[in-house]
PDB file of N, CA and C in Angstrom:
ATOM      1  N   UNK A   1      21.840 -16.018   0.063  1.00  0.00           N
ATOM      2  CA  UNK A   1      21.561 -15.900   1.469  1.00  0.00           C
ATOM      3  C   UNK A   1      20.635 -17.048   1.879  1.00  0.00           C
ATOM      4  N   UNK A   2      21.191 -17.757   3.020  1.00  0.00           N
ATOM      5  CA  UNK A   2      20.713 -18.721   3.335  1.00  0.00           C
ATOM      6  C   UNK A   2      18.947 -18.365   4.359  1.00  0.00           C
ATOM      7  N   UNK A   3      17.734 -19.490   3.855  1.00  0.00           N
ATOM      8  CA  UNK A   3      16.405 -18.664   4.608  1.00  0.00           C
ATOM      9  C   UNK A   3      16.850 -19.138   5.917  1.00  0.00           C
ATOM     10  N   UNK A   4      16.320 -18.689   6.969  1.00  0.00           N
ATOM     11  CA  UNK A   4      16.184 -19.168   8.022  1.00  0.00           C
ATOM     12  C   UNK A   4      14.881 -19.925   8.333  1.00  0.00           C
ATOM     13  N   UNK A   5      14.956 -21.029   9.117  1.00  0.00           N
ATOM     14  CA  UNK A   5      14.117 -21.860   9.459  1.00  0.00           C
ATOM     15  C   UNK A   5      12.772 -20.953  10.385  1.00  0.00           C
ATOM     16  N   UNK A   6      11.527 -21.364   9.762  1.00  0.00           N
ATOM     17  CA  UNK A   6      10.163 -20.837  10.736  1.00  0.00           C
ATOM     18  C   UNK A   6      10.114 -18.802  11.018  1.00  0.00           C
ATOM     19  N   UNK A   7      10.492 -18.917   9.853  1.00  0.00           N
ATOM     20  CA  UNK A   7      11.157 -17.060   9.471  1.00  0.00           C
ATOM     21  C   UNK A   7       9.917 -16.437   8.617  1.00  0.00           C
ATOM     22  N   UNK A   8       9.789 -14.890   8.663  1.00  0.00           N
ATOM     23  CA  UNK A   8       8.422 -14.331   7.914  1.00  0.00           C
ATOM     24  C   UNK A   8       9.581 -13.028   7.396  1.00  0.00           C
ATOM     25  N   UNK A   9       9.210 -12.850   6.294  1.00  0.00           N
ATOM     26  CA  UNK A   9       9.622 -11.696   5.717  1.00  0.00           C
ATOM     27  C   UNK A   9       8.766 -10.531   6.777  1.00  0.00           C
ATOM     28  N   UNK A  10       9.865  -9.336   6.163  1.00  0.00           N
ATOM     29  CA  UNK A  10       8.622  -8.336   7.169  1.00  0.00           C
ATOM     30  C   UNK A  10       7.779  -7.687   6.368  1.00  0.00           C
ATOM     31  N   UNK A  11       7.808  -7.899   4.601  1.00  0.00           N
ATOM     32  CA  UNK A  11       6.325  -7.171   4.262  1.00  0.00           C
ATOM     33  C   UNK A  11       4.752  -8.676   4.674  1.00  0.00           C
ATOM     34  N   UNK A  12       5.469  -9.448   4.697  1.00  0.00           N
ATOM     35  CA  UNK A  12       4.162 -10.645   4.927  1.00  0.00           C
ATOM     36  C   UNK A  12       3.746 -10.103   6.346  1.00  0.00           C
ATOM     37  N   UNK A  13       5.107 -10.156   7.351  1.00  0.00           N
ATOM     38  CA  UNK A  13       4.229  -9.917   8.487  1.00  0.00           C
ATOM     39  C   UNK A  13       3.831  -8.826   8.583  1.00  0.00           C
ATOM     40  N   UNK A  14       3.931  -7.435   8.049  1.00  0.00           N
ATOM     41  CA  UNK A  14       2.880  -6.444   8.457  1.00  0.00           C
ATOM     42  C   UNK A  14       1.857  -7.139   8.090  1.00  0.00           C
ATOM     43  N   UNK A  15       1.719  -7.546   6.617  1.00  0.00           N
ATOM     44  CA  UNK A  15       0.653  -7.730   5.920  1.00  0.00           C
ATOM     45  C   UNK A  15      -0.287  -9.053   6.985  1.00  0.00           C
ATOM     46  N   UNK A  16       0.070  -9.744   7.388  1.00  0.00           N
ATOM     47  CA  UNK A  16      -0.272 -10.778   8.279  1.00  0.00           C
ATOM     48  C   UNK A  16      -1.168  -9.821   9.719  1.00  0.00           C
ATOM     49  N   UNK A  17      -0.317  -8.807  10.050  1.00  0.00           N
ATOM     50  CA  UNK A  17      -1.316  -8.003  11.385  1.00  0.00           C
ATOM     51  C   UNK A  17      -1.696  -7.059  11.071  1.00  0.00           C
ATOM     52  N   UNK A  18      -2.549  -6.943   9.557  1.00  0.00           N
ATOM     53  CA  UNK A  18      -2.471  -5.253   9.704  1.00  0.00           C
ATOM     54  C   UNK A  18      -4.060  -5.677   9.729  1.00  0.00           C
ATOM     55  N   UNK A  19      -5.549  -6.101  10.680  1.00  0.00           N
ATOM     56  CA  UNK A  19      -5.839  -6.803  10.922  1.00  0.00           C
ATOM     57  C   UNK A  19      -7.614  -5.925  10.998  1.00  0.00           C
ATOM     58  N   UNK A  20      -7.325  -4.566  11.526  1.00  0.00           N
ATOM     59  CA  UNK A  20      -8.247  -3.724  11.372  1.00  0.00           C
ATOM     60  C   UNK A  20      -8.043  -2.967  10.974  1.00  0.00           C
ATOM     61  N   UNK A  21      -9.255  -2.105  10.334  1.00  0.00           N
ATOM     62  CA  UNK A  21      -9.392  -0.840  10.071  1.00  0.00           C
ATOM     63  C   UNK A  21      -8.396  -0.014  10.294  1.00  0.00           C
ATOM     64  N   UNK A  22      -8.674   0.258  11.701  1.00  0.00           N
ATOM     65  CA  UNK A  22      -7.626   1.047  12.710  1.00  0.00           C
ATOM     66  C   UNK A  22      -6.523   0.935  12.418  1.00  0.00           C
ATOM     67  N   UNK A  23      -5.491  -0.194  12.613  1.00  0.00           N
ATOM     68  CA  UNK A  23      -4.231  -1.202  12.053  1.00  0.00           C
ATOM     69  C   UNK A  23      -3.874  -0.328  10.994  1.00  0.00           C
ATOM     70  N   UNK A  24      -4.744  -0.286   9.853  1.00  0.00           N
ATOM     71  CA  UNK A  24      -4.251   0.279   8.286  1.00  0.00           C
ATOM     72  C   UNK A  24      -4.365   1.523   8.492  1.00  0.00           C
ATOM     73  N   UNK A  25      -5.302   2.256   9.430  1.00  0.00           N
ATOM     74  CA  UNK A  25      -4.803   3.647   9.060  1.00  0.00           C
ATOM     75  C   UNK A  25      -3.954   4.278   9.977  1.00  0.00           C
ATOM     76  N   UNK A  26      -3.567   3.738  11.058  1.00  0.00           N
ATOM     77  CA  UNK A  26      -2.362   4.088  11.873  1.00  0.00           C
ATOM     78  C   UNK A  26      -1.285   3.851  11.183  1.00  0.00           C
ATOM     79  N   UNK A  27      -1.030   2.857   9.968  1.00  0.00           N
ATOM     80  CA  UNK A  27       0.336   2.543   9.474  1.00  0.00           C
ATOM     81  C   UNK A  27      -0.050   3.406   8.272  1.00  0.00           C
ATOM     82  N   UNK A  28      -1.512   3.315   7.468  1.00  0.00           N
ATOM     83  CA  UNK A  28      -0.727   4.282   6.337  1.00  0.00           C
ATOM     84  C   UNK A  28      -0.425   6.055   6.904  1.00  0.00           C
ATOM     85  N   UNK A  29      -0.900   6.561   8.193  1.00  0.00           N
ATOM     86  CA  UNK A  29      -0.509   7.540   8.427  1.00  0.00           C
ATOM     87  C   UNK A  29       0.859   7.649   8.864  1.00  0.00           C
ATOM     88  N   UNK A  30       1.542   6.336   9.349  1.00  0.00           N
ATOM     89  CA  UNK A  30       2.752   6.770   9.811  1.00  0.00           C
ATOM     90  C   UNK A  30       3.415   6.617   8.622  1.00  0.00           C
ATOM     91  N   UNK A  31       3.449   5.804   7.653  1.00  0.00           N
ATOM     92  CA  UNK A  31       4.105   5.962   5.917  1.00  0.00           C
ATOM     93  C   UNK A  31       3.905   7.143   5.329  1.00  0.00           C
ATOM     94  N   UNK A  32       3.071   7.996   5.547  1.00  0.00           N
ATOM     95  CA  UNK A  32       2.645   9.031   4.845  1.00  0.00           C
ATOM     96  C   UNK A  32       3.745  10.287   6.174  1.00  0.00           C
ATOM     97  N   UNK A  33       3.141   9.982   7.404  1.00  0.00           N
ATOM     98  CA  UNK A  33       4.552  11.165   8.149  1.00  0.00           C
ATOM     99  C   UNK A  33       5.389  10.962   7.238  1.00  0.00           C
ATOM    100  N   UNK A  34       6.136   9.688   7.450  1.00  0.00           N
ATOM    101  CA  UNK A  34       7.575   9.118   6.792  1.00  0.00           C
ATOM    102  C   UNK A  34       7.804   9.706   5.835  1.00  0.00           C
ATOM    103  N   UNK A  35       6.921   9.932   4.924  1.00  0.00           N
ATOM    104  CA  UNK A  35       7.136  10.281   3.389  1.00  0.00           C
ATOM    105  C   UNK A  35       7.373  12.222   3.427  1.00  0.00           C
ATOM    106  N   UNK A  36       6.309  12.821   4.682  1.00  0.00           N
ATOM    107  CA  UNK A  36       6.735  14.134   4.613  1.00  0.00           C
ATOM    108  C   UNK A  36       7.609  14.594   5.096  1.00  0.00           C
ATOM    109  N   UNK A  37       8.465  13.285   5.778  1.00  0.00           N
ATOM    110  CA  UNK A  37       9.508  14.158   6.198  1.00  0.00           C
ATOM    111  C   UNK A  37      11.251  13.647   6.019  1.00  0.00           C
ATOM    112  N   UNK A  38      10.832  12.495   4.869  1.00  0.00           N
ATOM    113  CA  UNK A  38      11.894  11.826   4.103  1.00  0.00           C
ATOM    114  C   UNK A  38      11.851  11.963   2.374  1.00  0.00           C
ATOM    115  N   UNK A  39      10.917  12.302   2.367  1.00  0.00           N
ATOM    116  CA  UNK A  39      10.265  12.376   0.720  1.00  0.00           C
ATOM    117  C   UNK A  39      10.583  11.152  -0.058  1.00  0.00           C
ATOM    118  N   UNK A  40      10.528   9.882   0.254  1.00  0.00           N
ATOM    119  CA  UNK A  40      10.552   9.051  -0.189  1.00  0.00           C
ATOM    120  C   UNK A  40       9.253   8.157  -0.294  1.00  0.00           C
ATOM    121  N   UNK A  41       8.736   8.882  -1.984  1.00  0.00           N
ATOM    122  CA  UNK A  41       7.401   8.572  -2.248  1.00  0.00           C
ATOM    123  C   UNK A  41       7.849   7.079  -2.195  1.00  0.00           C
ATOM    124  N   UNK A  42       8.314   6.339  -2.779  1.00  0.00           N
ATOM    125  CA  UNK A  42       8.307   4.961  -3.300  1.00  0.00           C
ATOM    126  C   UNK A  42       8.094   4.062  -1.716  1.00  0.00           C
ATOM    127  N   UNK A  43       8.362   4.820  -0.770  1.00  0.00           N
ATOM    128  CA  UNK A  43       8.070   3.746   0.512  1.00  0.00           C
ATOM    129  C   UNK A  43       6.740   3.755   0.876  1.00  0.00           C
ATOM    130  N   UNK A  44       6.207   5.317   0.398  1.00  0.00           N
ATOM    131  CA  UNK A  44       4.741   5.202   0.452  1.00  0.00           C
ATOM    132  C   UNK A  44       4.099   4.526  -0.657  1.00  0.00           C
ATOM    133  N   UNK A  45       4.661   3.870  -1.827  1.00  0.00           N
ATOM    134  CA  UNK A  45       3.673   3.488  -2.389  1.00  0.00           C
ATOM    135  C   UNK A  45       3.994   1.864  -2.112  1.00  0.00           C
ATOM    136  N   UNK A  46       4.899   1.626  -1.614  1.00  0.00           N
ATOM    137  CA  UNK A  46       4.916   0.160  -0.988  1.00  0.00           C
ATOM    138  C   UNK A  46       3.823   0.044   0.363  1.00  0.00           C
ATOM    139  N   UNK A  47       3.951   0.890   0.901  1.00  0.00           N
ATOM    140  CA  UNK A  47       2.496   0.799   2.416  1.00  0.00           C
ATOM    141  C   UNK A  47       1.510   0.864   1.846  1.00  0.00           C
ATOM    142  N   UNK A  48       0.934   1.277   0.365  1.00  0.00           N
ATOM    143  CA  UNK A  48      -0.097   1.048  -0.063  1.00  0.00           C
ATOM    144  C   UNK A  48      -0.342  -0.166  -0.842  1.00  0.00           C
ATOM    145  N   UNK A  49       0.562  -0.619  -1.074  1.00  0.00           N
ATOM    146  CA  UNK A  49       0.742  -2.223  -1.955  1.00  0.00           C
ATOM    147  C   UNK A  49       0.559  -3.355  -0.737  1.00  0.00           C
ATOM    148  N   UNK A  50       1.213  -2.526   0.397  1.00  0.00           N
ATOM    149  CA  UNK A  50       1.060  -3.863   1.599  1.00  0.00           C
ATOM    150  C   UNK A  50      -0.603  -4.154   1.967  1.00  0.00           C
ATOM    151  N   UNK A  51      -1.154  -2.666   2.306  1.00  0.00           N
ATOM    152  CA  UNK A  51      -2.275  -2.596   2.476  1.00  0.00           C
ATOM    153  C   UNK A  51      -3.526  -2.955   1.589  1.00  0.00           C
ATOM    154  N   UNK A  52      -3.139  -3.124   0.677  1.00  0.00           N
ATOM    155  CA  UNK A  52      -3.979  -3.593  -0.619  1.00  0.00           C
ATOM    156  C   UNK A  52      -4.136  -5.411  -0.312  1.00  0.00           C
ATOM    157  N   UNK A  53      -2.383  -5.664  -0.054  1.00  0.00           N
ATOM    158  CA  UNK A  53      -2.782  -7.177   0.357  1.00  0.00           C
ATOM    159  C   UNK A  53      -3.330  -7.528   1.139  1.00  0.00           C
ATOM    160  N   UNK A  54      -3.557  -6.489   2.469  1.00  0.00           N
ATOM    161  CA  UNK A  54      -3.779  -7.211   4.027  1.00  0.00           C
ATOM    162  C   UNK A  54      -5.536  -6.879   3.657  1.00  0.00           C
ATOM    163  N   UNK A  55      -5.826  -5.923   2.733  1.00  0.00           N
ATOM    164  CA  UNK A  55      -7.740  -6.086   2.284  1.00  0.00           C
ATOM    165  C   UNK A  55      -8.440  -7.350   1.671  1.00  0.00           C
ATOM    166  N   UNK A  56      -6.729  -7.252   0.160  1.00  0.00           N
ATOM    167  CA  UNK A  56      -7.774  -8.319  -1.103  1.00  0.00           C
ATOM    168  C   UNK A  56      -5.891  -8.697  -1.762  1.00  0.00           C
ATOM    169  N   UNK A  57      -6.471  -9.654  -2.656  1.00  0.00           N
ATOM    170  CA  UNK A  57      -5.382  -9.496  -3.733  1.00  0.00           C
ATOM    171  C   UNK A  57      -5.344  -8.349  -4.371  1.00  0.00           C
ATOM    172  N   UNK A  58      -3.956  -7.865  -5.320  1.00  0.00           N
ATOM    173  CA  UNK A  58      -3.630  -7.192  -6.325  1.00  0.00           C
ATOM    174  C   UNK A  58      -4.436  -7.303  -7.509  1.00  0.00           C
ATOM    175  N   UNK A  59      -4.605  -8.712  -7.809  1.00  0.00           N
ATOM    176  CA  UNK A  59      -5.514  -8.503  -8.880  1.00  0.00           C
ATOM    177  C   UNK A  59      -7.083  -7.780  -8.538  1.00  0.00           C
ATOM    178  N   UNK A  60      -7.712  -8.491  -7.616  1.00  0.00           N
ATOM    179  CA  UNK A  60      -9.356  -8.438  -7.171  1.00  0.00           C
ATOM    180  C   UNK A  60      -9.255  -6.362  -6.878  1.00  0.00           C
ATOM    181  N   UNK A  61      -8.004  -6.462  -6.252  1.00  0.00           N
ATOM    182  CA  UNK A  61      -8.225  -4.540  -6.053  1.00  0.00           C
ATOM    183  C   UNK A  61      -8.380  -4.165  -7.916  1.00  0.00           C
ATOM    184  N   UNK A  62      -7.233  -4.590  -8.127  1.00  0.00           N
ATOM    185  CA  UNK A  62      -7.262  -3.592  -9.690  1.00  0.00           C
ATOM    186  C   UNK A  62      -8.398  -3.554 -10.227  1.00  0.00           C
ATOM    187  N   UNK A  63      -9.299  -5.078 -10.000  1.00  0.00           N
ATOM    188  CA  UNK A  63     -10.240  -4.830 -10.570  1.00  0.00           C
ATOM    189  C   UNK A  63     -11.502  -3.880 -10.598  1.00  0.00           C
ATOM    190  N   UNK A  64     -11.778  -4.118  -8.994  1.00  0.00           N
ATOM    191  CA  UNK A  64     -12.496  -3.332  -8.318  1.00  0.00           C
ATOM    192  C   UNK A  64     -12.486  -1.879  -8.794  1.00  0.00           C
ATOM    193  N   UNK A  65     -10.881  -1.332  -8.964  1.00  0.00           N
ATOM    194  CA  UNK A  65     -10.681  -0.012  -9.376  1.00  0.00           C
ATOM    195  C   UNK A  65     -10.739   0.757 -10.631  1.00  0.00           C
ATOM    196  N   UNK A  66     -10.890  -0.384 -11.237  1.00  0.00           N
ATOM    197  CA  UNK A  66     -10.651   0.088 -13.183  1.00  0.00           C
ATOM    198  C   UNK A  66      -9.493  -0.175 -13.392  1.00  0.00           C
ATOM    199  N   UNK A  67      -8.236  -0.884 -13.075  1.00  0.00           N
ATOM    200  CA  UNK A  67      -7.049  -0.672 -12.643  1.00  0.00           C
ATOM    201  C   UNK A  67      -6.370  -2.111 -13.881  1.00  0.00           C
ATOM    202  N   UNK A  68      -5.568  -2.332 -14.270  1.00  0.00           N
ATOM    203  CA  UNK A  68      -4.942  -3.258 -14.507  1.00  0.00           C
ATOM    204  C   UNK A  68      -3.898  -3.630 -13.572  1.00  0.00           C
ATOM    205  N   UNK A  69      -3.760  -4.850 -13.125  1.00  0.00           N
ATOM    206  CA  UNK A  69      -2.780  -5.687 -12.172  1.00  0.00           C
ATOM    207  C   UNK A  69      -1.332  -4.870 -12.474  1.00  0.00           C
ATOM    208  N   UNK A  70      -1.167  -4.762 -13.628  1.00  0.00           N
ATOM    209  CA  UNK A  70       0.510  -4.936 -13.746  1.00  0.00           C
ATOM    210  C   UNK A  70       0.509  -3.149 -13.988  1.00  0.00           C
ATOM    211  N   UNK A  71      -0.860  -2.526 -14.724  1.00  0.00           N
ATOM    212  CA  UNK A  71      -0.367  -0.826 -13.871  1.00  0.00           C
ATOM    213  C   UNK A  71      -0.413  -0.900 -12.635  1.00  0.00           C
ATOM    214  N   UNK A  72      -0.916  -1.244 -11.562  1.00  0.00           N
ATOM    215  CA  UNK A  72      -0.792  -1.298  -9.788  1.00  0.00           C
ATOM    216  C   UNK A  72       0.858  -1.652  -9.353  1.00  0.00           C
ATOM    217  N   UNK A  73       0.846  -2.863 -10.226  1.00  0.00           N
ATOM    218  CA  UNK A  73       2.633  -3.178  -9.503  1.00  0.00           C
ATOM    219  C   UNK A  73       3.831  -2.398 -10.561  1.00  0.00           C
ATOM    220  N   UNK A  74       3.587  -1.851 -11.795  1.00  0.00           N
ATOM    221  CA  UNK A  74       4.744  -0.588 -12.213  1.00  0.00           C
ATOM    222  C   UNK A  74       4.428   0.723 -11.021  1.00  0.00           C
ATOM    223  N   UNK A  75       3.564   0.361 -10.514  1.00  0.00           N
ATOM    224  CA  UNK A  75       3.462   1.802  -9.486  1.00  0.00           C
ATOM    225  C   UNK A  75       3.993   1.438  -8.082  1.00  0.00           C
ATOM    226  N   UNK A  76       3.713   0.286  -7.845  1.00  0.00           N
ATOM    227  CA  UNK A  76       4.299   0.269  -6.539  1.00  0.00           C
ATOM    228  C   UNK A  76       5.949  -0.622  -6.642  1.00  0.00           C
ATOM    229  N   UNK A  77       6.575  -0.919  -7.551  1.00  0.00           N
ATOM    230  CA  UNK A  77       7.689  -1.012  -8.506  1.00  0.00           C
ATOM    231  C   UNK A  77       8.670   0.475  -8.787  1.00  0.00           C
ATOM    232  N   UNK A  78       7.566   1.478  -8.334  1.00  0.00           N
ATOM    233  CA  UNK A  78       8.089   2.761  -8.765  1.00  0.00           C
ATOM    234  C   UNK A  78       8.707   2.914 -10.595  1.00  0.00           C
ATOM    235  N   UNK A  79       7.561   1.973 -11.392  1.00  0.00           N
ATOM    236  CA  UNK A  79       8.261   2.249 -12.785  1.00  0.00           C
ATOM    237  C   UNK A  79       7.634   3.350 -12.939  1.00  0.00           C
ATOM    238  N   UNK A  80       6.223   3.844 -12.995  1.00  0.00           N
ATOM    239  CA  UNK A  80       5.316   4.865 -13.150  1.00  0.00           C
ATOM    240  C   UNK A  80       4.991   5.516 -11.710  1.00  0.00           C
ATOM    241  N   UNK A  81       5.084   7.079 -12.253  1.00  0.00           N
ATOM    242  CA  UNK A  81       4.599   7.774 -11.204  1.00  0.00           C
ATOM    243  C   UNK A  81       2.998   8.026 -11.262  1.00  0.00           C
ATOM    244  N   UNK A  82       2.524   7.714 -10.094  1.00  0.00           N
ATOM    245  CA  UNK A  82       0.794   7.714 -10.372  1.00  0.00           C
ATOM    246  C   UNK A  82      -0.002   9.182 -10.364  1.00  0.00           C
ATOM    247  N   UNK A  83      -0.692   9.337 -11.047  1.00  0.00           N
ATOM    248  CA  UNK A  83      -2.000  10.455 -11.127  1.00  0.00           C
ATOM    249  C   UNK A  83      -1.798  10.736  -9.418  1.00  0.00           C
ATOM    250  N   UNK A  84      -1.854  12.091  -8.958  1.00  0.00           N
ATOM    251  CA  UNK A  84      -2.899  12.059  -7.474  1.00  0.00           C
ATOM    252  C   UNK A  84      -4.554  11.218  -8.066  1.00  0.00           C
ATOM    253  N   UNK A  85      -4.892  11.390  -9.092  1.00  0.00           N
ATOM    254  CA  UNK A  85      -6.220  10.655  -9.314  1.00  0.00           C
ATOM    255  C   UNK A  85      -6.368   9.022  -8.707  1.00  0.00           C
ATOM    256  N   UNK A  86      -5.110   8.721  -9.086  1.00  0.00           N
ATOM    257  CA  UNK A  86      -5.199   7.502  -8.862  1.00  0.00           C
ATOM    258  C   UNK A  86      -4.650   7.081  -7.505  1.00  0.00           C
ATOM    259  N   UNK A  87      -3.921   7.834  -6.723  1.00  0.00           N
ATOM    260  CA  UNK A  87      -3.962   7.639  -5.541  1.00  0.00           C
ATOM    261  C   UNK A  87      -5.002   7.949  -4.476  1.00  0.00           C
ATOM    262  N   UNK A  88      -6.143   8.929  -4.950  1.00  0.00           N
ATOM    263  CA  UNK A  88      -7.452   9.379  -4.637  1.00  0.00           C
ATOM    264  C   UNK A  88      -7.879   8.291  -4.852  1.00  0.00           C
ATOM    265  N   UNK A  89      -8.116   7.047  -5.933  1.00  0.00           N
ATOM    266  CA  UNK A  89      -8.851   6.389  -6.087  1.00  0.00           C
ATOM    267  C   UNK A  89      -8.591   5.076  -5.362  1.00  0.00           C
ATOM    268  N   UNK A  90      -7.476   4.788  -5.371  1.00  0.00           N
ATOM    269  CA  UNK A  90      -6.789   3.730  -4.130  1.00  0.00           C
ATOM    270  C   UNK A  90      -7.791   3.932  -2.823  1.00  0.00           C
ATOM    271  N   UNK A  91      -7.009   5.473  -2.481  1.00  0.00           N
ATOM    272  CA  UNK A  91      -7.489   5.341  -0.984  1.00  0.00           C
ATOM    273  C   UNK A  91      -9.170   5.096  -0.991  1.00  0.00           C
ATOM    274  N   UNK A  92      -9.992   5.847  -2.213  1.00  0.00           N
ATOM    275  CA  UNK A  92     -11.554   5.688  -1.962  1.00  0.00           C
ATOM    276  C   UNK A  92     -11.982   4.264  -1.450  1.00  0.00           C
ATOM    277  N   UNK A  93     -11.039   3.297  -2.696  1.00  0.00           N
ATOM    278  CA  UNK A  93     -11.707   1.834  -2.612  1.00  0.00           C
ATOM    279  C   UNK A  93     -10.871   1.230  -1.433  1.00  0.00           C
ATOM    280  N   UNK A  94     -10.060   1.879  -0.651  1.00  0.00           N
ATOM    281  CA  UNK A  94      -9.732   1.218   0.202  1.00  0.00           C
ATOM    282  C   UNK A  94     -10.758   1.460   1.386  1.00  0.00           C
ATOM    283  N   UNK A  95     -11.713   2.152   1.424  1.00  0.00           N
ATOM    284  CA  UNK A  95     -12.841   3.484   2.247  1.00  0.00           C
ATOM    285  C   UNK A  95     -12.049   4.282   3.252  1.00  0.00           C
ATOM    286  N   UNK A  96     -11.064   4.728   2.520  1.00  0.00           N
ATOM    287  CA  UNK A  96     -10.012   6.126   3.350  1.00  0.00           C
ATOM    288  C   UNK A  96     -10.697   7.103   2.804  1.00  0.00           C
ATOM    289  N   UNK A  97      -9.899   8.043   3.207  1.00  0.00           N
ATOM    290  CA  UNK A  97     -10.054   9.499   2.719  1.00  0.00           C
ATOM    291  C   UNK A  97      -9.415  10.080   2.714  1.00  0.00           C
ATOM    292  N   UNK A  98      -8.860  11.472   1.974  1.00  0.00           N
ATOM    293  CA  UNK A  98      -7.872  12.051   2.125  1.00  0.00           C
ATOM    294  C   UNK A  98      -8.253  13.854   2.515  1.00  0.00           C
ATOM    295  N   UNK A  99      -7.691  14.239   3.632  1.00  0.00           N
ATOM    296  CA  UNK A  99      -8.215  15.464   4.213  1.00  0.00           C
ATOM    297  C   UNK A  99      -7.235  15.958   4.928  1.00  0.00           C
ATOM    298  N   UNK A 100      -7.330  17.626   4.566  1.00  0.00           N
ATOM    299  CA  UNK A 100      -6.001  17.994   5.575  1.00  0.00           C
ATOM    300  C   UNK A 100      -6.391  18.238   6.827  1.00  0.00           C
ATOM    301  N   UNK A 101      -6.212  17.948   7.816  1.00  0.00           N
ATOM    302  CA  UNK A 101      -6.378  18.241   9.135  1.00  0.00           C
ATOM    303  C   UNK A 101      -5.597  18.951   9.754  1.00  0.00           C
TER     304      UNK A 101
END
């Protein structure tokens, strides 16, 4: 497939405006609707891979987290299914939270 000229993929450009605070948690809440009412975890763990970029790199998060780089991308790869621990721990270091409302 041929690129097109002056063209953005669309995970760069979320990742390009996801710009505040606000930004990331309006989109990871609408990935997370998405997910309760498609059950397609693996799209939610791509909105958390996007959002990881639009903070820090992949590596600098893993680190931050206790995390190894390449366990972060078998998870958002969907090779491994993650702990809720470790999706608790995502959202902490991302400074989310997780609460039922």
């Amino acid at each position: 497939m041929k690129k097109l000229k002056n063209t953005i993929d669309l995970e760069s450009y979320i990742v390009n405006n996801l710009k505040s605070d606000e930004d990331i948690k309006l989109y990871l809440n609408s990935c997370l609707k998405d997910y309760l009412e498609d059950g397609d975890f693996n799209s939610f763990y791509r909105a958390l891979e996007i959002v990881i970029k639009a903070k820090d790199t992949i590596a600098g998060f893993a680190k931050k987290v206790g995390m190894s780089r390449t366990h972060l991308y078998s998870i958002f790869k969907s090779e491994k299914e993650p702990k809720f621990s470790t999706i608790a721990k995502i959202f902490q270091e991302l400074g989310y939270e997780l609460k039922v409302a």
